[in-house]
C-alpha atoms as a PDB file:
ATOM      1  CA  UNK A   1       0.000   0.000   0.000  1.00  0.00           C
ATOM      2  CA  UNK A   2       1.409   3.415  -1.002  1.00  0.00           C
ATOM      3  CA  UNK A   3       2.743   5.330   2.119  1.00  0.00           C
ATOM      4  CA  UNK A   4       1.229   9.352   2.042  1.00  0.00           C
ATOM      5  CA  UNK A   5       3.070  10.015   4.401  1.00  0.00           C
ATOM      6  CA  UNK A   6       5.374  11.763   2.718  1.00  0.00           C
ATOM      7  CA  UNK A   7       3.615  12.764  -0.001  1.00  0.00           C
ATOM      8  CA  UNK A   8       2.465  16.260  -0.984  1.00  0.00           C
ATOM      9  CA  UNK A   9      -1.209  15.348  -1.562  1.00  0.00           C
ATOM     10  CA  UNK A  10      -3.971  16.896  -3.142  1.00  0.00           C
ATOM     11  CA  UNK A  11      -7.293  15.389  -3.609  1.00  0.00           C
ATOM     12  CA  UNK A  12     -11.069  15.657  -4.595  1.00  0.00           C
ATOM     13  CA  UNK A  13     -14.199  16.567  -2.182  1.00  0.00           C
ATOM     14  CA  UNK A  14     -17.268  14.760  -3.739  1.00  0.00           C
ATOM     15  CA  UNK A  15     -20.161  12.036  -3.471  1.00  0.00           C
ATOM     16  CA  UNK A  16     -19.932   8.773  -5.333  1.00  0.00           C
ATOM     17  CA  UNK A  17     -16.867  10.056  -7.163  1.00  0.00           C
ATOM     18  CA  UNK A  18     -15.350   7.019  -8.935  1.00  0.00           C
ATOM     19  CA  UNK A  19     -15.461   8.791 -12.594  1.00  0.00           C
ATOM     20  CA  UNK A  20     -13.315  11.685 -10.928  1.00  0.00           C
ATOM     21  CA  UNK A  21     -11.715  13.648 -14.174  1.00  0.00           C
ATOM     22  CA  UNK A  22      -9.352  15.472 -11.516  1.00  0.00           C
ATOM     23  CA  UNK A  23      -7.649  12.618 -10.485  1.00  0.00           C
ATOM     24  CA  UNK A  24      -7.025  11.221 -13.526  1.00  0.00           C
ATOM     25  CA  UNK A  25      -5.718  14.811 -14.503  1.00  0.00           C
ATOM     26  CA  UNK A  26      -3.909  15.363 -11.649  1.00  0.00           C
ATOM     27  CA  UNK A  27      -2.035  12.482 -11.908  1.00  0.00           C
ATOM     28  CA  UNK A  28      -0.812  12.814 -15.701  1.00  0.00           C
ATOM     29  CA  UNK A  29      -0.006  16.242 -14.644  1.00  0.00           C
ATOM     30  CA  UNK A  30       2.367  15.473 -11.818  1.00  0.00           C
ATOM     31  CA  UNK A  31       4.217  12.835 -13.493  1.00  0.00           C
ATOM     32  CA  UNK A  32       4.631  15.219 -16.435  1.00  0.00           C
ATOM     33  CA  UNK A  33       6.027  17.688 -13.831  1.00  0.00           C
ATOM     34  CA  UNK A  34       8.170  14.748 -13.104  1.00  0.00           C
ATOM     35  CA  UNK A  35       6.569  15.665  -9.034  1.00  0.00           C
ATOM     36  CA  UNK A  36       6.775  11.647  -7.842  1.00  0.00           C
ATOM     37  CA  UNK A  37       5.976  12.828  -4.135  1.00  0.00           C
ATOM     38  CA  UNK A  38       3.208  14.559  -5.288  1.00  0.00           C
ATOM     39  CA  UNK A  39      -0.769  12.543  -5.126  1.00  0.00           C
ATOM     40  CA  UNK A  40      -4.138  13.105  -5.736  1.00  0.00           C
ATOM     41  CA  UNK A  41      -7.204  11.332  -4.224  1.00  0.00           C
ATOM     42  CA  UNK A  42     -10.200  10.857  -3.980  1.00  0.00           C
ATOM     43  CA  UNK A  43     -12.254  11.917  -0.822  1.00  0.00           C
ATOM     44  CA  UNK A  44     -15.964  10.460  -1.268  1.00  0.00           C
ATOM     45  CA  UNK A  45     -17.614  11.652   1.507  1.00  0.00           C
ATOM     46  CA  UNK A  46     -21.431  10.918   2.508  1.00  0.00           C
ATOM     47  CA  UNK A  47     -22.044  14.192   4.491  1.00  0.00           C
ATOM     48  CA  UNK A  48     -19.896  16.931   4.118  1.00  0.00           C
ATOM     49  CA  UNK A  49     -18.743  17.016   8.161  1.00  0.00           C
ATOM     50  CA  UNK A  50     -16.480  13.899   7.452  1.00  0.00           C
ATOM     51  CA  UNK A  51     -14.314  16.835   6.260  1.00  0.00           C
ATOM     52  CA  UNK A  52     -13.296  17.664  10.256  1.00  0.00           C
ATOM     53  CA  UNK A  53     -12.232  13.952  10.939  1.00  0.00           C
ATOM     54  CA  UNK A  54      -9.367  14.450   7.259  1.00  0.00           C
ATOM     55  CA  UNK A  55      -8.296  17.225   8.359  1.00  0.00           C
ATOM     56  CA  UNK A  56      -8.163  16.470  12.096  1.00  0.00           C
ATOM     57  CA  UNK A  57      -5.891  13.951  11.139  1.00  0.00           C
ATOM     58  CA  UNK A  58      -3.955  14.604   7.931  1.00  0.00           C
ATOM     59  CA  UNK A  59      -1.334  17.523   7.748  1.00  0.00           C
ATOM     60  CA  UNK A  60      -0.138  16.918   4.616  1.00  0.00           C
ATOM     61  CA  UNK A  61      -2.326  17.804   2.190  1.00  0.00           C
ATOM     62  CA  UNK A  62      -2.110  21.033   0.323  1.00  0.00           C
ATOM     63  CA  UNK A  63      -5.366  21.416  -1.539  1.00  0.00           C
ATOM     64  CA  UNK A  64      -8.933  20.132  -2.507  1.00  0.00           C
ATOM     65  CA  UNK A  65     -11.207  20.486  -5.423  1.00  0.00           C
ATOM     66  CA  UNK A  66     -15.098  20.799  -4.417  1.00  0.00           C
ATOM     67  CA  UNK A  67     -17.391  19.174  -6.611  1.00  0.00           C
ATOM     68  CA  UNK A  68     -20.869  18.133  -6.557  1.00  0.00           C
ATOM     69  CA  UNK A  69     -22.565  17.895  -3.937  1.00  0.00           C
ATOM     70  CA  UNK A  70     -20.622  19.940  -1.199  1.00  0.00           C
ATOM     71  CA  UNK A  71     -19.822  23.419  -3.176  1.00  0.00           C
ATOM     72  CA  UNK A  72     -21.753  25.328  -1.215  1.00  0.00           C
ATOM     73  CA  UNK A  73     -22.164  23.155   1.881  1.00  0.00           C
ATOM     74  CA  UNK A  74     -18.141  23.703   2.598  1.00  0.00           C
ATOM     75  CA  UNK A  75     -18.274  27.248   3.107  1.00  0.00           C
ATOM     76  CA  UNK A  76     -18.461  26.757   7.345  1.00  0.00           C
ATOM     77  CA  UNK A  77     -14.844  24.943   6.975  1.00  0.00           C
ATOM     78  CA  UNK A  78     -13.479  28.167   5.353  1.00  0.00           C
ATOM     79  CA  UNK A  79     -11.834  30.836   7.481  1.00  0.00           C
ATOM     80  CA  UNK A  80     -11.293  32.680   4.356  1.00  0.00           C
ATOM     81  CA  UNK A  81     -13.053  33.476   0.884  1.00  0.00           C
ATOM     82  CA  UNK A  82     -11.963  34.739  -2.534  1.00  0.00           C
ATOM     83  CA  UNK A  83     -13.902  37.655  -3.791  1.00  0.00           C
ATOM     84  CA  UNK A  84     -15.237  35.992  -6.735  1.00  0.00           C
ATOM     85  CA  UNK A  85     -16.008  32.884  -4.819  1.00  0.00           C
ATOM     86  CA  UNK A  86     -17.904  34.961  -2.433  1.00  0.00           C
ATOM     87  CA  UNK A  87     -20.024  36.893  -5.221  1.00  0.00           C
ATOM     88  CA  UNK A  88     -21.026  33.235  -6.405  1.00  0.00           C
ATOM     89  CA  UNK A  89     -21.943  31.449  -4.007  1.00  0.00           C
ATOM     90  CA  UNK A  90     -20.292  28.631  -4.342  1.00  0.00           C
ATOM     91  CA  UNK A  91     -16.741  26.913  -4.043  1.00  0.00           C
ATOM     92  CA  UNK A  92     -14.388  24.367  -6.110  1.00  0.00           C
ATOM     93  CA  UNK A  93     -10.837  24.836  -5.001  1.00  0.00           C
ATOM     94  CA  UNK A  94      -9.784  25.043  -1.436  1.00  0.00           C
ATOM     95  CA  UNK A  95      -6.021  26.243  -0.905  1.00  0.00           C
ATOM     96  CA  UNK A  96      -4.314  25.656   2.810  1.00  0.00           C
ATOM     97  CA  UNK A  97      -3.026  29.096   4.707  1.00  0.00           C
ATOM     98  CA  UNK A  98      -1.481  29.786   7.409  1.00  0.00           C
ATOM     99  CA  UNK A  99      -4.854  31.598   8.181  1.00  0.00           C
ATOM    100  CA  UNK A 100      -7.076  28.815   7.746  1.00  0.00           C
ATOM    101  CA  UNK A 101      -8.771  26.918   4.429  1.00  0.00           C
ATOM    102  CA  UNK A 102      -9.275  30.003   1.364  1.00  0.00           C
ATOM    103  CA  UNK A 103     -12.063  28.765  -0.944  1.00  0.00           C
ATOM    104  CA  UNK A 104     -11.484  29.786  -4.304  1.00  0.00           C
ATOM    105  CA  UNK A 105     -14.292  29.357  -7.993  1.00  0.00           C
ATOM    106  CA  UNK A 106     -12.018  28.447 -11.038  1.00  0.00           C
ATOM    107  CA  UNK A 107     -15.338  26.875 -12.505  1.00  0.00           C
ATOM    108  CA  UNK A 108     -16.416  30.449 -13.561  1.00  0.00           C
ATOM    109  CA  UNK A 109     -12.664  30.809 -15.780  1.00  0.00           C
ATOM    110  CA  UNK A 110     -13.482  27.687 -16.897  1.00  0.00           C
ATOM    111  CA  UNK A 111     -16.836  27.848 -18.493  1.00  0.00           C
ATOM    112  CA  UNK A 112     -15.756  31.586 -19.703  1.00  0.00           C
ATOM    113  CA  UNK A 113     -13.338  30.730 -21.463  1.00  0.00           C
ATOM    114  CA  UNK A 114     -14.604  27.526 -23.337  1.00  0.00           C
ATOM    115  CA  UNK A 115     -18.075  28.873 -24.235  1.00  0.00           C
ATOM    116  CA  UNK A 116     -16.584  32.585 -25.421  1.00  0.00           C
ATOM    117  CA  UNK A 117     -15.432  31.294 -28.496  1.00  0.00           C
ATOM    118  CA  UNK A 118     -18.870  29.981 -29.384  1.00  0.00           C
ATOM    119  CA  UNK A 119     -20.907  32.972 -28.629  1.00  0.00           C
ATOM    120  CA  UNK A 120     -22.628  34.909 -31.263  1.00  0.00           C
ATOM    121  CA  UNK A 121     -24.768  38.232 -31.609  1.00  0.00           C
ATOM    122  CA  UNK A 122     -28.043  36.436 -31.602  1.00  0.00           C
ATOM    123  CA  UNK A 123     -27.053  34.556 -28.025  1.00  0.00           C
ATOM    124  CA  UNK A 124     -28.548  37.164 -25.640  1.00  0.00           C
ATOM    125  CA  UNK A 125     -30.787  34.926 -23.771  1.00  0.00           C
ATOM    126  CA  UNK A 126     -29.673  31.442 -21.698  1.00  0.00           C
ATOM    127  CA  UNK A 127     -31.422  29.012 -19.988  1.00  0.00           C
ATOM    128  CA  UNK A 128     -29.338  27.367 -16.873  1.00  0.00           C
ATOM    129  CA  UNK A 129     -30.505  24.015 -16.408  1.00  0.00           C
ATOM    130  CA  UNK A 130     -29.636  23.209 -12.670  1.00  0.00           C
ATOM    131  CA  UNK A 131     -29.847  25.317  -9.925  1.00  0.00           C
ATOM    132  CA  UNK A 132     -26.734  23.779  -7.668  1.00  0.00           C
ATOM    133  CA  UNK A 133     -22.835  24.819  -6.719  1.00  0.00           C
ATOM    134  CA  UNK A 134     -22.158  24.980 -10.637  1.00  0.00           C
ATOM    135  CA  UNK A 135     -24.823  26.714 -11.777  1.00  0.00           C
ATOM    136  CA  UNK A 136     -24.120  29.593  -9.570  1.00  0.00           C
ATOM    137  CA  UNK A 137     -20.469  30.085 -11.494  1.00  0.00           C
ATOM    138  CA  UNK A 138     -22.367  29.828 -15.371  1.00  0.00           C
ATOM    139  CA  UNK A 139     -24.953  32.919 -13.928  1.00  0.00           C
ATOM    140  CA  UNK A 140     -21.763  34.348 -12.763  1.00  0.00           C
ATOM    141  CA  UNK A 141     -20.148  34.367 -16.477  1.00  0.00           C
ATOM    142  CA  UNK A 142     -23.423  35.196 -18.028  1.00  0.00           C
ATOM    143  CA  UNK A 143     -23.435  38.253 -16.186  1.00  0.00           C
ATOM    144  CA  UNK A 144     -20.131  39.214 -16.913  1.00  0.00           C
ATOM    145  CA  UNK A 145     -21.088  38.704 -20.805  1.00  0.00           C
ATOM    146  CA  UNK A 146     -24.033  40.662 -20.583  1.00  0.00           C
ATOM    147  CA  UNK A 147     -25.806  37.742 -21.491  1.00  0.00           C
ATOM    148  CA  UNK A 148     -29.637  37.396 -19.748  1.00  0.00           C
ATOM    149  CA  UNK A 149     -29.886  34.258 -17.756  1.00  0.00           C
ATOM    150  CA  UNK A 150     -33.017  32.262 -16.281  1.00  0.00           C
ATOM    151  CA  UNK A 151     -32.718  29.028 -14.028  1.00  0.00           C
ATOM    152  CA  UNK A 152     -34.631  25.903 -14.703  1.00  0.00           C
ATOM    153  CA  UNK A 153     -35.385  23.500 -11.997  1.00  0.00           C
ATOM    154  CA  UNK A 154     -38.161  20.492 -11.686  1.00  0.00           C
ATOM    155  CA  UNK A 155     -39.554  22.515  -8.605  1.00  0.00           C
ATOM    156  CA  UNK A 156     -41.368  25.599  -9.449  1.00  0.00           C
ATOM    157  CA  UNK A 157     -39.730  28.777  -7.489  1.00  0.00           C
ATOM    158  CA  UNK A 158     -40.195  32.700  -7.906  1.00  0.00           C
ATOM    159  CA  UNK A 159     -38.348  34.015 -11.526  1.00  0.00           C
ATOM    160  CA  UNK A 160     -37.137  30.714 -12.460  1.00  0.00           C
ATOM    161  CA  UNK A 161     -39.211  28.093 -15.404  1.00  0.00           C
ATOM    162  CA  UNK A 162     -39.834  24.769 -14.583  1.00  0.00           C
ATOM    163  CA  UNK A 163     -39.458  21.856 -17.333  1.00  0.00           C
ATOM    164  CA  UNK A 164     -42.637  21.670 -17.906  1.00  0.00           C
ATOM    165  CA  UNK A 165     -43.037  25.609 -18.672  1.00  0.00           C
ATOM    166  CA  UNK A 166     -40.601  25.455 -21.424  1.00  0.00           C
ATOM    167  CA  UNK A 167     -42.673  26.001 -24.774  1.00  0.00           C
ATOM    168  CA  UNK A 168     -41.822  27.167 -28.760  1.00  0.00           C
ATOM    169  CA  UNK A 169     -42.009  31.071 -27.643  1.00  0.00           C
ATOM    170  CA  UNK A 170     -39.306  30.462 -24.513  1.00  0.00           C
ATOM    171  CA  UNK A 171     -37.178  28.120 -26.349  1.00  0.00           C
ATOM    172  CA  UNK A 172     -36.871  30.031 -28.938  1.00  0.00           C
ATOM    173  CA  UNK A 173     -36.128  33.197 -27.099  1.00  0.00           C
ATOM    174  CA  UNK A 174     -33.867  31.492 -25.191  1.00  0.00           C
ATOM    175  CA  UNK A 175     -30.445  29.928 -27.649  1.00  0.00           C
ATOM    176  CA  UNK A 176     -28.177  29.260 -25.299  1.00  0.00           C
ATOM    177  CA  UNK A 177     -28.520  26.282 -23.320  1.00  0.00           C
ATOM    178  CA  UNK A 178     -26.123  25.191 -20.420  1.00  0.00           C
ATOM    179  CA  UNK A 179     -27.297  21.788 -18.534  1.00  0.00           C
ATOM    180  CA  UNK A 180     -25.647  22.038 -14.953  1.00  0.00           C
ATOM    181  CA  UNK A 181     -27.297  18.741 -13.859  1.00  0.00           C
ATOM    182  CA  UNK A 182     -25.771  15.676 -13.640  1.00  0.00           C
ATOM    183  CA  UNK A 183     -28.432  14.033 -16.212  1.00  0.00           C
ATOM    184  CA  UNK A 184     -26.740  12.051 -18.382  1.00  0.00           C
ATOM    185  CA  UNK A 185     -23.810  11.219 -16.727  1.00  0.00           C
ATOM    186  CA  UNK A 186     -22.284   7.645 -17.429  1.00  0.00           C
ATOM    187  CA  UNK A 187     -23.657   5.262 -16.507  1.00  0.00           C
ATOM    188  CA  UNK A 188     -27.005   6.765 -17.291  1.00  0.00           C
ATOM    189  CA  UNK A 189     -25.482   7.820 -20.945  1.00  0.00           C
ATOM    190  CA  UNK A 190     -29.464   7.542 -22.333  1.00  0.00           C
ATOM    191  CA  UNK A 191     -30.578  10.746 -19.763  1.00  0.00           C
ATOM    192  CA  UNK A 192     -31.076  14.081 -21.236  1.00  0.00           C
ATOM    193  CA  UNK A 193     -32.775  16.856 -19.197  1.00  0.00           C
ATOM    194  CA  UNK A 194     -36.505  16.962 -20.129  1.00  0.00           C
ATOM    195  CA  UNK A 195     -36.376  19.846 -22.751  1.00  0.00           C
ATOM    196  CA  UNK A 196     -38.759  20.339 -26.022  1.00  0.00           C
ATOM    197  CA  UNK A 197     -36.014  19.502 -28.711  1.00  0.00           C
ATOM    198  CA  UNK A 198     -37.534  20.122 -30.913  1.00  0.00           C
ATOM    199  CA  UNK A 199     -37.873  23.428 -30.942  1.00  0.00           C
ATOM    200  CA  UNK A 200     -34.232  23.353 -30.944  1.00  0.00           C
ATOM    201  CA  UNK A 201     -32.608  25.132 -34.041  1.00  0.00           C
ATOM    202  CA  UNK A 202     -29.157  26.374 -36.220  1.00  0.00           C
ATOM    203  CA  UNK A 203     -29.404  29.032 -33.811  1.00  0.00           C
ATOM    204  CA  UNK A 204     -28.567  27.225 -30.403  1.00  0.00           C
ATOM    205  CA  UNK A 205     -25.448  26.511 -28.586  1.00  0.00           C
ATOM    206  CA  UNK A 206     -26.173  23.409 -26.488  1.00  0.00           C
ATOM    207  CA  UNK A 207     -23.221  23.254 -23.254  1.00  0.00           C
ATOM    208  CA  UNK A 208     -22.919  20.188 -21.460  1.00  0.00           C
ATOM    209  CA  UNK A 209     -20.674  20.191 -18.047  1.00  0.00           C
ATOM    210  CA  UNK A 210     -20.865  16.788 -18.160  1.00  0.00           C
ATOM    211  CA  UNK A 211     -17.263  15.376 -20.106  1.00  0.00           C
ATOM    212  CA  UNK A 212     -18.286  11.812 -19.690  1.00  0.00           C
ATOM    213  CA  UNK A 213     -19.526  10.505 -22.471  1.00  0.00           C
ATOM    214  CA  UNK A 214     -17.986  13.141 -24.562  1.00  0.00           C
ATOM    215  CA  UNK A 215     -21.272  13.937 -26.409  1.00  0.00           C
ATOM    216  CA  UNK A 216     -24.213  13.503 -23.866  1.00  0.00           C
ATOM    217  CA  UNK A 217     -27.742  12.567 -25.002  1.00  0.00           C
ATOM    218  CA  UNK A 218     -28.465  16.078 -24.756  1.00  0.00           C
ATOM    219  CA  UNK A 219     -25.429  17.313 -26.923  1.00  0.00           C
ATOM    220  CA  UNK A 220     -26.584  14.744 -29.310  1.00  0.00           C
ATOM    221  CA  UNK A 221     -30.746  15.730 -29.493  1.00  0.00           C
ATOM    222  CA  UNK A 222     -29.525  19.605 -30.010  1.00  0.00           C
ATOM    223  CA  UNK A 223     -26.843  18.465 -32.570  1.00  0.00           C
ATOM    224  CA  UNK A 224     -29.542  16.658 -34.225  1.00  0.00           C
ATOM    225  CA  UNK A 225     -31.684  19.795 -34.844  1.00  0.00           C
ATOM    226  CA  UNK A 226     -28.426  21.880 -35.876  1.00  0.00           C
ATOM    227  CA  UNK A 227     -27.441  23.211 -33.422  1.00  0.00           C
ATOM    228  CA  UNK A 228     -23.932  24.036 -31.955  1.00  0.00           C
ATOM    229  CA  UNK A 229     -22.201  22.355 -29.377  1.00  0.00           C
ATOM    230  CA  UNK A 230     -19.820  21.682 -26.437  1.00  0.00           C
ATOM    231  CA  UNK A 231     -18.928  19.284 -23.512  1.00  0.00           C
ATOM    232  CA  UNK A 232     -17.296  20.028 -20.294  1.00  0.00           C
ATOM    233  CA  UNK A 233     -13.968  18.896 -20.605  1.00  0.00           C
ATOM    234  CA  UNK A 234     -12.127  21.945 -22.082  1.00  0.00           C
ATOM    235  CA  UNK A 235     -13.917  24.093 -18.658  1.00  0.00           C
ATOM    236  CA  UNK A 236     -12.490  21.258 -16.956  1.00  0.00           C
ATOM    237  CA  UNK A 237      -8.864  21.271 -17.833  1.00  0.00           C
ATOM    238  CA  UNK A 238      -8.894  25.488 -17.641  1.00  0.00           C
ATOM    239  CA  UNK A 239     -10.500  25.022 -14.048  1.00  0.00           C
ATOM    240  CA  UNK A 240      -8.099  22.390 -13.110  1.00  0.00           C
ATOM    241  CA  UNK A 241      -5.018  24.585 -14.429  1.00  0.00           C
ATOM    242  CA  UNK A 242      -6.066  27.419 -12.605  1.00  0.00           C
ATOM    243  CA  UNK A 243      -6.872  25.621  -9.147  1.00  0.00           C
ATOM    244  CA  UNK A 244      -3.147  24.643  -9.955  1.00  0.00           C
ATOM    245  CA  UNK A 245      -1.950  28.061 -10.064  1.00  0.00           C
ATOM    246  CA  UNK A 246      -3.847  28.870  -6.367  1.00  0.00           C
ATOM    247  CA  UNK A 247      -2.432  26.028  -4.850  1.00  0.00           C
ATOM    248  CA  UNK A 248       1.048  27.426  -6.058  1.00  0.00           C
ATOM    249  CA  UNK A 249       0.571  30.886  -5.767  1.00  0.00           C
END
C-alpha cells in the first residue's frame, strides 16, 4: 500500500466520485512535472462534516477540489473566501493558509473561457438548467457577458421556469442552453434533461458540463436539430489549471 506520508497530496471533495476527471488529470499532470511525491485522491464523503475527521488527522495535504454535492455546503470549513467565490456562491478549489482553508471558484474561468469562443450576436438569452454549486459560477459568467440568464429546476420557485413551462415562444427566445445537472452522466449515458427539442434550431449553442460521455444525449438531441455544441472537458482542464496556479501561488 502506497505510504502518504510523505507525499504532498492533493485530492477531490465529492459524493460517489469514482469517474473523478481530476484525479485522472492530476495524476498525468504530476508525473509530467516529473513531481513523484506529489498525489491526488479521492475523498468520497457521505455528508460533508467527514471533512473535520481528514483534516483532524492529515497535515499533509495542500489542496482540494469541491465538486458536486458539497460546493456550497463547505463554506463553514473556510476561514477565508476569494472575492469571486464569495459573489457566487459557491466553491471548487480550497487552498491551505497559514490563516485557515481560502475557498477559491475556477469553474467560472473555466466555463468563460470555453463557451466565449462559441458565442454569437443572436445569443442574448440562456437558460441554466440546474440550480446547484455549478450553476451559480455559469450565472456568474453570463453576467459578466451581458448575457440574460433564467434558471430551470423540476420545482417551481419565484423568476425561475420549470421543465414543464418550457414552450416554442421560450425556447426560442432562449439559444443558449447550459445543462448544470448531472443528467446524463455515465452510466445513465441515455438521460437528457426533459427539454422540447424540438424546438431546438441552427441558432442554439447546447453546453454540457458533463465530459463523460464526450457527447451527452443532450449534446446529441440539439446536434440533431443543428445546433452548436460543447462538452465540459475543455472548462475542466482550464479550471483544473487554474486551481493549480492557487495552490502554487
Amino acid at each position: 500500500m502506497e505510504n502518504k506520508e510523505n507525499k504532498i497530496r492533493f485530492g477531490l471533495i465529492g459524493k460517489d466520485i469514482d469517474y473523478s476527471f481530476s484525479r485522472a488529470y492530476f495524476t498525468q499532470k504530476f508525473k509530467d512535472l516529473e513531481l513523484p511525491n506529489y498525489s491526488y485522491e479521492n475523498f468520497d464523503f457521505q455528508d460533508i462534516n467527514e471533512l473535520s475527521e481528514v483534516l483532524k488527522k492529515n497535515t499533509n495535504i495542500n489542496g482540494f477540489n469541491i465538486t458536486i454535492p458539497y460546493k456550497e455546503e463547505v463554506f463553514p470549513f473556510l476561514a477565508l473566501i476569494d472575492e469571486k467565490a464569495k459573489a457566487i456562491g459557491a466553491v471548487n478549489t480550497i487552498k491551505f493558509t497559514k490563516d485557515g482553508l481560502k475557498g477559491y471558484n475556477t469553474d467560472y474561468y473555466g466555463f468563460q473561457k470555453s463557451i466565449e469562443p462559441f458565442i454569437q450576436p443572436h445569443h442574448k438569452k440562456a437558460l441554466i438548467l440546474g440550480t446547484g454549486g455549478a450553476s451559480k459560477a455559469i450565472a456568474f459568467v453570463f453576467k459578466a457577458l451581458g448575457i440574460e440568464y433564467t434558471f430551470v429546476s423540476r420545482r417551481k420557485k419565484e423568476g425561475q421556469f420549470t421543465y414543464e413551462e418550457l414552450n416554442q415562444q421560450l425556447m426560442e427566445d432562449y439559444t443558449v442552453l447550459v445543462n448544470c445537472t448531472p443528467v446524463g452522466t455515465f452510466p445513465a449515458i441515455h438521460e437528457k434533461p426533459a427539454l422540447p427539442y424540438e424546438f431546438i434550431t441552427t441558432k442554439h449553442l447546447l453546453f454540457d458540463l458533463i465530459y463523460n460521455p464526450e457527447k451527452t444525449a443532450f449534446l446529441v438531441a440539439g446536434e440533431a436539430q443543428g445546433a452548436q455544441i460543447k462538452n465540459g472537458d475543455k472548462m475542466l482542464e482550464l479550471q483544473a489549471e487554474k486551481a493549480w496556479e492557487i495552490w502554487n501561488s
